[in-house]
C-alpha atoms as a PDB file:
ATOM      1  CA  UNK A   1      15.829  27.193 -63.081  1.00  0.00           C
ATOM      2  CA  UNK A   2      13.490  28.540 -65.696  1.00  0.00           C
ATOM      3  CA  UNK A   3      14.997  29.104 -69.534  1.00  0.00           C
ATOM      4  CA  UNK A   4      15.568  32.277 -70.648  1.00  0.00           C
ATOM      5  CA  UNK A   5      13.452  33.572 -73.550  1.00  0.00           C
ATOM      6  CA  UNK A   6      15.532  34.625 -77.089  1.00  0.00           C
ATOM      7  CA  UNK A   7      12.687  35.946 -78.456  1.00  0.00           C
ATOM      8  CA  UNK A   8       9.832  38.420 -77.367  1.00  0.00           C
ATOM      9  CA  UNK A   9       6.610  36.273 -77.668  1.00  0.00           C
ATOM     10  CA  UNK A  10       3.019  37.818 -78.016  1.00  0.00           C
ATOM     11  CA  UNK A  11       0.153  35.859 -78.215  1.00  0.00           C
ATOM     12  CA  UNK A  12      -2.793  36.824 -81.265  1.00  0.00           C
ATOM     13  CA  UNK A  13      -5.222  36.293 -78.800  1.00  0.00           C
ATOM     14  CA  UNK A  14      -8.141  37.494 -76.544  1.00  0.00           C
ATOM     15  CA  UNK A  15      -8.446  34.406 -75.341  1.00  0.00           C
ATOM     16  CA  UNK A  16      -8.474  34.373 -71.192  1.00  0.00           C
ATOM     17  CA  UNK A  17      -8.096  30.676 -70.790  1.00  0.00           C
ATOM     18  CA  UNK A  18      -4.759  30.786 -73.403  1.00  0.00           C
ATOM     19  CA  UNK A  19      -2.937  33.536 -71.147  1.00  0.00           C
ATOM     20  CA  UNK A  20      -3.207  31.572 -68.141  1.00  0.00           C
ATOM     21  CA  UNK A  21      -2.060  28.611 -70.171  1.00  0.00           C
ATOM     22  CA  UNK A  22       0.839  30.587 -71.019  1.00  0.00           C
ATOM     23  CA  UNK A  23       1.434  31.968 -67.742  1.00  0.00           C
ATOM     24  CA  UNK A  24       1.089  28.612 -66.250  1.00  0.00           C
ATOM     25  CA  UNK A  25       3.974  26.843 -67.822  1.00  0.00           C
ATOM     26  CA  UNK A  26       6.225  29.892 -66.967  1.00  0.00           C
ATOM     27  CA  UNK A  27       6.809  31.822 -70.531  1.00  0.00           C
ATOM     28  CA  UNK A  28       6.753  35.605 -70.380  1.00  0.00           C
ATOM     29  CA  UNK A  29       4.365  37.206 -73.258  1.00  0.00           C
ATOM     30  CA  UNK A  30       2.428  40.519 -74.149  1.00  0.00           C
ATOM     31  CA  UNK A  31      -1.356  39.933 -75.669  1.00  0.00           C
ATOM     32  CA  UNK A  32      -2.422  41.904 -79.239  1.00  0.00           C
ATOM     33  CA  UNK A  33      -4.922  39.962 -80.537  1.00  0.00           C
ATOM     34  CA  UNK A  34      -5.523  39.266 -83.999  1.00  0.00           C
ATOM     35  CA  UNK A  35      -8.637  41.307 -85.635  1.00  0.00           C
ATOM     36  CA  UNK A  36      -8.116  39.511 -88.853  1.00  0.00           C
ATOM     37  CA  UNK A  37     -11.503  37.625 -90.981  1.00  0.00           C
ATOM     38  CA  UNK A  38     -11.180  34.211 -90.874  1.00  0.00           C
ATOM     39  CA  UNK A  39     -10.624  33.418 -94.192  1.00  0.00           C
ATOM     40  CA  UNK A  40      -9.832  29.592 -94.902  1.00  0.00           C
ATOM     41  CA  UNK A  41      -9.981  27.622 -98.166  1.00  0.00           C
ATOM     42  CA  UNK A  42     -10.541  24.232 -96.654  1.00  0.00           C
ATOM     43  CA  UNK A  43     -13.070  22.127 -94.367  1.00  0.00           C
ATOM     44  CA  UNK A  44     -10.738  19.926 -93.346  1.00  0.00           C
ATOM     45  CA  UNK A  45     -10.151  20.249 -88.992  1.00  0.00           C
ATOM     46  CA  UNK A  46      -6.863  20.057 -88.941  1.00  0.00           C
ATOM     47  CA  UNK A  47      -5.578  21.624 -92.035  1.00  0.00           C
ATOM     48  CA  UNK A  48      -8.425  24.731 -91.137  1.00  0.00           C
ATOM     49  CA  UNK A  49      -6.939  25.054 -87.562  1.00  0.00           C
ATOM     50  CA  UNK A  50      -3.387  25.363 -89.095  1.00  0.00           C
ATOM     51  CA  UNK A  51      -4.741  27.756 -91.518  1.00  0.00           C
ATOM     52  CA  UNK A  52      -6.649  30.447 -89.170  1.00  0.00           C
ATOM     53  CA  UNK A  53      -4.011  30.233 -86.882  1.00  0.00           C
ATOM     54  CA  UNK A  54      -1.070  31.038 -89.245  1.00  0.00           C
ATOM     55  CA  UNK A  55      -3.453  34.434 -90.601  1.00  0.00           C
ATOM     56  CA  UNK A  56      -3.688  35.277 -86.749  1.00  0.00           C
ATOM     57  CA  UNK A  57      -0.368  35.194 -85.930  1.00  0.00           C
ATOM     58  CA  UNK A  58       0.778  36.728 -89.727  1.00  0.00           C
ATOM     59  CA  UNK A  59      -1.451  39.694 -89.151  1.00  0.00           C
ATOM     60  CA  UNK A  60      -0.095  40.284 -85.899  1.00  0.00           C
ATOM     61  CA  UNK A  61       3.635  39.916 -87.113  1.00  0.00           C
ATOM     62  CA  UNK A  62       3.299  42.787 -89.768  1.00  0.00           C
ATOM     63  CA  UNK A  63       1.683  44.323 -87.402  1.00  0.00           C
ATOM     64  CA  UNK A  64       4.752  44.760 -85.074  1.00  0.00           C
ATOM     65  CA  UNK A  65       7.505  43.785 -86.933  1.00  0.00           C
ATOM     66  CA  UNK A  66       8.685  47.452 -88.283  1.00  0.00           C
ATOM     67  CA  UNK A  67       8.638  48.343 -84.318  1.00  0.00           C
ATOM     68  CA  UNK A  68      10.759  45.305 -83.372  1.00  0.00           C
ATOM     69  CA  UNK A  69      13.299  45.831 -85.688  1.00  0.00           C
ATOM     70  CA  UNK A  70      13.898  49.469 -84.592  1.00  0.00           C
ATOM     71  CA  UNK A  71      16.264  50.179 -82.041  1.00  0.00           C
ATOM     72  CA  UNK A  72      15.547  51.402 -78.649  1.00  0.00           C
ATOM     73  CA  UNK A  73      16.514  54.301 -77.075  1.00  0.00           C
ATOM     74  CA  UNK A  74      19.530  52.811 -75.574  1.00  0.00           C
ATOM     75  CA  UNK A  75      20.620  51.946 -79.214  1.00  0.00           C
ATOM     76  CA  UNK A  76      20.389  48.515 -79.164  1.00  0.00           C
ATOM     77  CA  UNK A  77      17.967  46.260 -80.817  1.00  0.00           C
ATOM     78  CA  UNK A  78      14.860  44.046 -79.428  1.00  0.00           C
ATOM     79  CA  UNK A  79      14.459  40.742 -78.957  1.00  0.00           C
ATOM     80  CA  UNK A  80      13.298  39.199 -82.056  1.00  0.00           C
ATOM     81  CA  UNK A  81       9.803  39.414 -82.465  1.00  0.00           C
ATOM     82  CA  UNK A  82       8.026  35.336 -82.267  1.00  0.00           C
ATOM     83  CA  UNK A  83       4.076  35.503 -82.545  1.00  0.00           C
ATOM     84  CA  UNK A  84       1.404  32.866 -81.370  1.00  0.00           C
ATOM     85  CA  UNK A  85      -1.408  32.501 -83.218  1.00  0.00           C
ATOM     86  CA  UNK A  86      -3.967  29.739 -82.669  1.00  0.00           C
ATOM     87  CA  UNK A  87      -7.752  28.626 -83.219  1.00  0.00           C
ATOM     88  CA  UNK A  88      -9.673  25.599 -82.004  1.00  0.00           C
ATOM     89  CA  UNK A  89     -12.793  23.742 -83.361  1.00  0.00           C
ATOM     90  CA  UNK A  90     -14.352  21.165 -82.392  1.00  0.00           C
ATOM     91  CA  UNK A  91     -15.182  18.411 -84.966  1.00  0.00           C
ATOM     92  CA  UNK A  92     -18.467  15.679 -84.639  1.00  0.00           C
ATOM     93  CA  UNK A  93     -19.091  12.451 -87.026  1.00  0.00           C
ATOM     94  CA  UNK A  94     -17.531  15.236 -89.609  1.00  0.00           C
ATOM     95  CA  UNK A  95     -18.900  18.251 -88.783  1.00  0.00           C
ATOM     96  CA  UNK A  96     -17.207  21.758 -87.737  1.00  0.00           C
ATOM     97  CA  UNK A  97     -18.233  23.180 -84.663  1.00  0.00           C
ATOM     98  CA  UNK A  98     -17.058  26.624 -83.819  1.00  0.00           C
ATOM     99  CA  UNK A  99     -18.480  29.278 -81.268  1.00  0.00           C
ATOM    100  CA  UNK A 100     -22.054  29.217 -81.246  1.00  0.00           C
ATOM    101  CA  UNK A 101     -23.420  32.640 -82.740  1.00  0.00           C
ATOM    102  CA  UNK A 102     -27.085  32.417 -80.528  1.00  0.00           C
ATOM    103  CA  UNK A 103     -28.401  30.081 -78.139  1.00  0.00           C
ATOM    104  CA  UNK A 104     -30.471  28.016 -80.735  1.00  0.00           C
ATOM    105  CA  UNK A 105     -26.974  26.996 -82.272  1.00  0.00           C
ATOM    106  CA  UNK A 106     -25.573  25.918 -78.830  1.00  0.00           C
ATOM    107  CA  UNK A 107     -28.609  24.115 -78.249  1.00  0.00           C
ATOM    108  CA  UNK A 108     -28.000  22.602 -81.730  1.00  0.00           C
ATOM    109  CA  UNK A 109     -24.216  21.462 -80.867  1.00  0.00           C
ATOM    110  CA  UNK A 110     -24.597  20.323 -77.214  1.00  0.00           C
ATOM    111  CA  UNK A 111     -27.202  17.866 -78.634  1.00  0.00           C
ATOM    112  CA  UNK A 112     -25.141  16.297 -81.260  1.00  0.00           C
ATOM    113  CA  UNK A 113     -22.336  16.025 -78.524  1.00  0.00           C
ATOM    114  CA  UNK A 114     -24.089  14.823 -76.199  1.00  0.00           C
ATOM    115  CA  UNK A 115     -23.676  10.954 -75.544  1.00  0.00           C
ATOM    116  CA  UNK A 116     -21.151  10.461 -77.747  1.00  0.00           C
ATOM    117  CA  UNK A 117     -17.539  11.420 -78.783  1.00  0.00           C
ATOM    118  CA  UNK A 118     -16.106  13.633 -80.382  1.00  0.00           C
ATOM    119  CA  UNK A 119     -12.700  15.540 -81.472  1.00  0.00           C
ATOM    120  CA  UNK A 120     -11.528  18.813 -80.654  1.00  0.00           C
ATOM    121  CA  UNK A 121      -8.530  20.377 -82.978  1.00  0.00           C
ATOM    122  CA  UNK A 122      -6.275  23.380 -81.950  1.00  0.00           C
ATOM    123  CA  UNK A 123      -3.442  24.817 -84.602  1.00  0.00           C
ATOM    124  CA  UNK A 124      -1.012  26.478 -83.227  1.00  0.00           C
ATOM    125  CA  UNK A 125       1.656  28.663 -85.445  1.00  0.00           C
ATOM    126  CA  UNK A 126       5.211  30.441 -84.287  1.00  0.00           C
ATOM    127  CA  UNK A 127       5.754  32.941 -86.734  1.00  0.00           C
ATOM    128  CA  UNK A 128       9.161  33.738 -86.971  1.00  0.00           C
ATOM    129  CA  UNK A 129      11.099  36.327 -89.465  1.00  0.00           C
ATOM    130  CA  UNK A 130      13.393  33.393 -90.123  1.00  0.00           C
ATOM    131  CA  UNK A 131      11.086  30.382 -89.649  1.00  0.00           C
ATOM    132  CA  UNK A 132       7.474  29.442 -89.100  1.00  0.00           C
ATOM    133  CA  UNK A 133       6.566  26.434 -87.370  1.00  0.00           C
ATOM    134  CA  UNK A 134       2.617  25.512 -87.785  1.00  0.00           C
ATOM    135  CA  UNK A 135       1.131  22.379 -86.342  1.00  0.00           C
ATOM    136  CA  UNK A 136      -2.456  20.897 -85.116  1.00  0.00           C
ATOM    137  CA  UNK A 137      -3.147  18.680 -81.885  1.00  0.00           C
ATOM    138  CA  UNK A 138      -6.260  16.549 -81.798  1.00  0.00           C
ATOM    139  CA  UNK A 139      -7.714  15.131 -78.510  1.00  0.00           C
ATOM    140  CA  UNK A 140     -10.873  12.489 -78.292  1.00  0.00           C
ATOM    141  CA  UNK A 141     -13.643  13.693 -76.106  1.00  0.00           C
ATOM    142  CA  UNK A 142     -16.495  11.508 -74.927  1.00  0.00           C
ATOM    143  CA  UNK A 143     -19.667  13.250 -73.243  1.00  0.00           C
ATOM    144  CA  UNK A 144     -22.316  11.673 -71.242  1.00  0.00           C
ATOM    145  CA  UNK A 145     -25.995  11.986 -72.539  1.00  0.00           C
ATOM    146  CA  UNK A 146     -27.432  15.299 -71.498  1.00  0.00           C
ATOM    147  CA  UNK A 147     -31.174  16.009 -71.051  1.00  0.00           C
ATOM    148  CA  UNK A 148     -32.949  18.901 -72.393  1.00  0.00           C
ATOM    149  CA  UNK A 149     -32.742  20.982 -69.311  1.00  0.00           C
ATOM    150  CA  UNK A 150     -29.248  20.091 -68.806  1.00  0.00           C
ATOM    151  CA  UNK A 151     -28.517  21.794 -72.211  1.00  0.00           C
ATOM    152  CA  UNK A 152     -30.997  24.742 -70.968  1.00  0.00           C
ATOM    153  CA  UNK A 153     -29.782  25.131 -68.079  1.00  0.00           C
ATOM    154  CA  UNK A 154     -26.126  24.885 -68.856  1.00  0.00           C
ATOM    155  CA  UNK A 155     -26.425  27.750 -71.932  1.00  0.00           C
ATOM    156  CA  UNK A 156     -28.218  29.866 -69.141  1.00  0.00           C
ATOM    157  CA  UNK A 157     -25.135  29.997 -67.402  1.00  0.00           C
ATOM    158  CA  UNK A 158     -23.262  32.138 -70.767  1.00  0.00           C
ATOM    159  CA  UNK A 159     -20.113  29.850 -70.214  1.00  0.00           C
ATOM    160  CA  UNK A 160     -21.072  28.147 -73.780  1.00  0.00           C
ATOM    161  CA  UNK A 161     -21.406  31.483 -76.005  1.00  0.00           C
ATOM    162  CA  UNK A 162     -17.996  31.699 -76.870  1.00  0.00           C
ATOM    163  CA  UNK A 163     -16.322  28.465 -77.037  1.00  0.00           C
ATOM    164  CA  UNK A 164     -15.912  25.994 -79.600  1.00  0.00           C
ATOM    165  CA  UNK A 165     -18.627  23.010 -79.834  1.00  0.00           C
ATOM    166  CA  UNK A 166     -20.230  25.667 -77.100  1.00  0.00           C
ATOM    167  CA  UNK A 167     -18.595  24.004 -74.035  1.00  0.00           C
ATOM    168  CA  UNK A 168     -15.619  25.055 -71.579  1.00  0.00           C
ATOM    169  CA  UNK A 169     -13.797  21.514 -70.232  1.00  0.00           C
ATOM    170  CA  UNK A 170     -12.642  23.682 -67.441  1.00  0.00           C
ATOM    171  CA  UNK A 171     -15.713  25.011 -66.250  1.00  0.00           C
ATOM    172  CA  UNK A 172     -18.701  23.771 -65.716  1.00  0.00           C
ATOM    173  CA  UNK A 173     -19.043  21.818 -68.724  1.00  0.00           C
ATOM    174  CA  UNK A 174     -16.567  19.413 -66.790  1.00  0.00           C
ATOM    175  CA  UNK A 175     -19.996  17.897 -65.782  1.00  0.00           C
ATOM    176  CA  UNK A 176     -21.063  16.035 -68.806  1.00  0.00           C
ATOM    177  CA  UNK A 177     -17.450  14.835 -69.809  1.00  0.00           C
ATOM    178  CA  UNK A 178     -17.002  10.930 -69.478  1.00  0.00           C
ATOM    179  CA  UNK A 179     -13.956  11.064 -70.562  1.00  0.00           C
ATOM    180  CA  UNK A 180     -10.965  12.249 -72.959  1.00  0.00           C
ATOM    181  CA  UNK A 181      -7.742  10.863 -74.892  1.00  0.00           C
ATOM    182  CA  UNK A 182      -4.859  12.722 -75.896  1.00  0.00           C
ATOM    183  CA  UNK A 183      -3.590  16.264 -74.024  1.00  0.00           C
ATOM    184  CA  UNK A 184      -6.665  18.456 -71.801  1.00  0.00           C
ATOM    185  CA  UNK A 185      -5.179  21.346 -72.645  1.00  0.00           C
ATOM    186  CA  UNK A 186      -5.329  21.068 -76.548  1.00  0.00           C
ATOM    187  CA  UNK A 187      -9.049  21.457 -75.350  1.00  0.00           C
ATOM    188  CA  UNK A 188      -9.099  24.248 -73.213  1.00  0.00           C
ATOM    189  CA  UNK A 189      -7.774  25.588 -76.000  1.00  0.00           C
ATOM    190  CA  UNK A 190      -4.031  25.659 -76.456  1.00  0.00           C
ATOM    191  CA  UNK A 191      -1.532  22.585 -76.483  1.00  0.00           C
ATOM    192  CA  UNK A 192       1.029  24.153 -74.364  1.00  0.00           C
ATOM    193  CA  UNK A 193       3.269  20.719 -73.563  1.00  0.00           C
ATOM    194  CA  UNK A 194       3.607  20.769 -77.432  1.00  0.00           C
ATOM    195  CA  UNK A 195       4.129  24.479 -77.883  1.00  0.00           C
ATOM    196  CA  UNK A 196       6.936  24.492 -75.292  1.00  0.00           C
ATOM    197  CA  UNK A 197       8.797  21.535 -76.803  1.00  0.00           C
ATOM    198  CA  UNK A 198       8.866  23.331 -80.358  1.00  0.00           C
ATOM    199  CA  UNK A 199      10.045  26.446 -78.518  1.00  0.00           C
ATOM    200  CA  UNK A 200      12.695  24.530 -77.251  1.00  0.00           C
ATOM    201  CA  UNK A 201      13.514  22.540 -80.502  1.00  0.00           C
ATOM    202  CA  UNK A 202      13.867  26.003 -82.597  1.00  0.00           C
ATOM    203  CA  UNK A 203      15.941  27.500 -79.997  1.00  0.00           C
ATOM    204  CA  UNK A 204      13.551  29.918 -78.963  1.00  0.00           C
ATOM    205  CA  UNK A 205      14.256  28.846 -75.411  1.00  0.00           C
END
């Protein structure tokens, strides 16, 4: 039997590959995604993931927050209002990869992945009018070498142009991936396992 939700959750998102995330481990949310400028004062991958994702899901929150608190037309309140903000990078021998603005810079970042490993970080924040929980998972990924016309030919297919390190682990960038440790989904792009354990542990669920 599936646990009941106490709080309305939206995600501050566009991202298609976090909904179904979302959807797939049964949690019931409405999408507004966050327009904000990424604005972050460090360099750091997992304090910068942390950081973007608690503006997201701040912006959002003010955003909505005078609405939730107003009662409906039945004269009761809404469910408290619990936004999900997130952002991923991907991070090589130091270096912060995010979505590749033109095909020269996904050129650029499949060929210092390729052959070797690297780490992908996603921060994930639960803003809360009571409580904000914000947290980062990092997962190891190790690519095979890639030729030139690999690279080519895999930007020619779009799927790189807007994902971190310029590569979807679900699609057909499975191909070059030798292997990975830690959780798949952190790099698809949300952490989900974790998420729904600090739902729990909050008593948001």
């Amino acid at each position: 039997m599936q646990k009941e939700q106490n709080v309305r959750l939206v995600l501050a998102s566009a991202s298609p590959r976090r909904r179904e995330l979302l959807s797939q481990i049964g949690l019931e949310f409405s999408v507004m995604p966050s327009t904000k400028e990424e604005n972050a004062k460090t360099t750091e991958a997992g304090a910068l993931v942390q950081e973007l994702s608690r503006q997201k899901a701040v912006d959002i929150w003010k955003q909505l927050s005078e609405e939730t608190q107003a009662p409906n037309l039945n004269g009761k309140r809404q469910p408290e209002l619990l936004v999900i903000g997130a952002d991923t990078v991907v991070c090589c021998e130091g270096k912060i990869l995010g979505k590749p603005h033109d095909r020269e810079a996904a050129v650029e970042m499949l060929t210092a992945l390729q052959g070797r490993s690297h780490e992908v970080y996603t921060g994930v924040t639960l803003y809360h009018q009571r409580e904000t929980v914000t947290f980062f998972e990092c997962t190891q990924v190790e690519f095979y070498p890639m030729t030139e016309v690999e690279i080519s030919e895999y930007i020619d297919s779009k799927e790189p142009m807007d994902k971190a390190g310029a590569y979807g682990i679900q699609g057909l960038g499975a191909r070059f991936v030798k292997g990975i440790r830690g959780d798949y989904n952190n790099v698809v792009g949300l952490p989900v396992g974790r998420l729904y354990q600090e739902l729990k542990s909050h008593g948001w669920m």
